[in-house]
Protein backbone atom coordinates (compact mmCIF):
# COMPACT_ATOMS: atom_id res chain seq x y z
CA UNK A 1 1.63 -36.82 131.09
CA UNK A 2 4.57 -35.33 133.39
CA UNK A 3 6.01 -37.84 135.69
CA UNK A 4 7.23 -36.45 139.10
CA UNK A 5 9.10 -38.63 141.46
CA UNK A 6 9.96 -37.22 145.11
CA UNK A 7 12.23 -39.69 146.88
CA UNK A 8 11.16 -40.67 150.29
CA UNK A 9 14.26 -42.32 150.97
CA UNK A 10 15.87 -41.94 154.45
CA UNK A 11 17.84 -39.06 153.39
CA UNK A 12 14.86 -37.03 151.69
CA UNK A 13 12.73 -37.99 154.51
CA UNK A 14 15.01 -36.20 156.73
CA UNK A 15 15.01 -33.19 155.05
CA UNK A 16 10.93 -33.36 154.36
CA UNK A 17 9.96 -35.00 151.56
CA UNK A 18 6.46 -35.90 153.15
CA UNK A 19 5.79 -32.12 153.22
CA UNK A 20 7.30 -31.51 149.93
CA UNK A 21 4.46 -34.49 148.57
CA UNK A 22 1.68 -32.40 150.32
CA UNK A 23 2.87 -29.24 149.00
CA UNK A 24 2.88 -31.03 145.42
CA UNK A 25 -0.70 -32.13 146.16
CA UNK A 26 -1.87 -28.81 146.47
CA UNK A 27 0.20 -27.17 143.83
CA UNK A 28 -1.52 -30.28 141.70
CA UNK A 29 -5.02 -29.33 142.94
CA UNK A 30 -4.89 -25.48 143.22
CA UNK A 31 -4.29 -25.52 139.60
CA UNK A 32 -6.30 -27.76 138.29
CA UNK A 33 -3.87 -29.92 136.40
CA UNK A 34 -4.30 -33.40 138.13
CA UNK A 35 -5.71 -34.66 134.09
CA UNK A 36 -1.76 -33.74 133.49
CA UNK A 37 0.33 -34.98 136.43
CA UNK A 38 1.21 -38.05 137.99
CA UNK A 39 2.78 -37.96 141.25
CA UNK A 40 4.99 -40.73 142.17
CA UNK A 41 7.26 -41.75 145.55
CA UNK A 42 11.01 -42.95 144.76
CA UNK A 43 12.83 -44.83 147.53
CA UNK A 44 16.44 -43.34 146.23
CA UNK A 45 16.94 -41.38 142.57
CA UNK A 46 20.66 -41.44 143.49
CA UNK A 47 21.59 -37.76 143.60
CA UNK A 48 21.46 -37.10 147.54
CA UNK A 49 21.93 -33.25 148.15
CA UNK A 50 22.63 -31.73 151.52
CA UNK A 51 19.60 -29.84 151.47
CA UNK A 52 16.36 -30.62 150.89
CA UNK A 53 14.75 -32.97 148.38
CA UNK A 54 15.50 -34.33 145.08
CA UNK A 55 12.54 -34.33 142.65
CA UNK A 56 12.64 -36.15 139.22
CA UNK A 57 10.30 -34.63 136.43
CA UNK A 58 9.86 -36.76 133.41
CA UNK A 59 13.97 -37.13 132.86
CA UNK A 60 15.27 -34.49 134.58
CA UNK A 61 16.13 -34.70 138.22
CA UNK A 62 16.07 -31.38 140.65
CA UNK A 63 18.37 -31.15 143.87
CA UNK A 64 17.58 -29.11 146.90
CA UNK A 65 14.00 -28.90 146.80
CA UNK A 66 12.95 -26.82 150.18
CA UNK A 67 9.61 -24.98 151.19
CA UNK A 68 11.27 -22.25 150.54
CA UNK A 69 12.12 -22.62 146.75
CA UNK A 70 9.32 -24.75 146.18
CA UNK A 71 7.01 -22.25 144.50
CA UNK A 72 9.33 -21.19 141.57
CA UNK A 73 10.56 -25.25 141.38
CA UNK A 74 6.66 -25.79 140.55
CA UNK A 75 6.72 -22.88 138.36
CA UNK A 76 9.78 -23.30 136.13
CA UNK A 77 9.50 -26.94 136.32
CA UNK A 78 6.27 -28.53 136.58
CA UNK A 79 3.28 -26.27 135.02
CA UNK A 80 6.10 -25.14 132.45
CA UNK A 81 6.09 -29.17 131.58
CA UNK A 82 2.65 -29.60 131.64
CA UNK A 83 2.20 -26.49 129.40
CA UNK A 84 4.18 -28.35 126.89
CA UNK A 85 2.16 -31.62 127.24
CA UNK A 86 -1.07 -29.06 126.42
CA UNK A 87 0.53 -27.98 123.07
């Protein structure tokens, strides 16, 4: 299973983390691996980044999460975990 925390803390929330959860949502759905994911809302991970969101998957935590790099984050970081979890 691949744990992914978005923090919804006040600074996060600023900078969107309620559209970066709906984004992850879709991603989730539109592929079909909600058997592999669980999606999970952090009040603070503790790395605050001037932009965007930080994202924790399994151990490692991801700074600057925007719409606009979204896509390859979920690529490079999410369905390349859960393609090790199918192994």
């Amino acid at each position: 299973m691949v744990i992914v925390q978005v923090c919804v803390g006040s600074s996060c929330h600023l900078k969107g983390s309620a559209e970066i959860v709906e984004l992850l949502q879709k991603a989730v759905e539109d592929h079909h691996i909600e058997d592999y994911v669980t999606l999970a809302g952090s009040f603070c991970i503790g790395k605050c980044n001037r932009v965007g969101v930080t994202i924790q998957v399994n151990d490692d935590i991801h700074l600057g999460i925007t719409r606009d790099n979204f896509r390859e984050f979920f690529a490079n970081n999410i369905l390349s975990a859960v393609e090790n979890e199918r192994k």
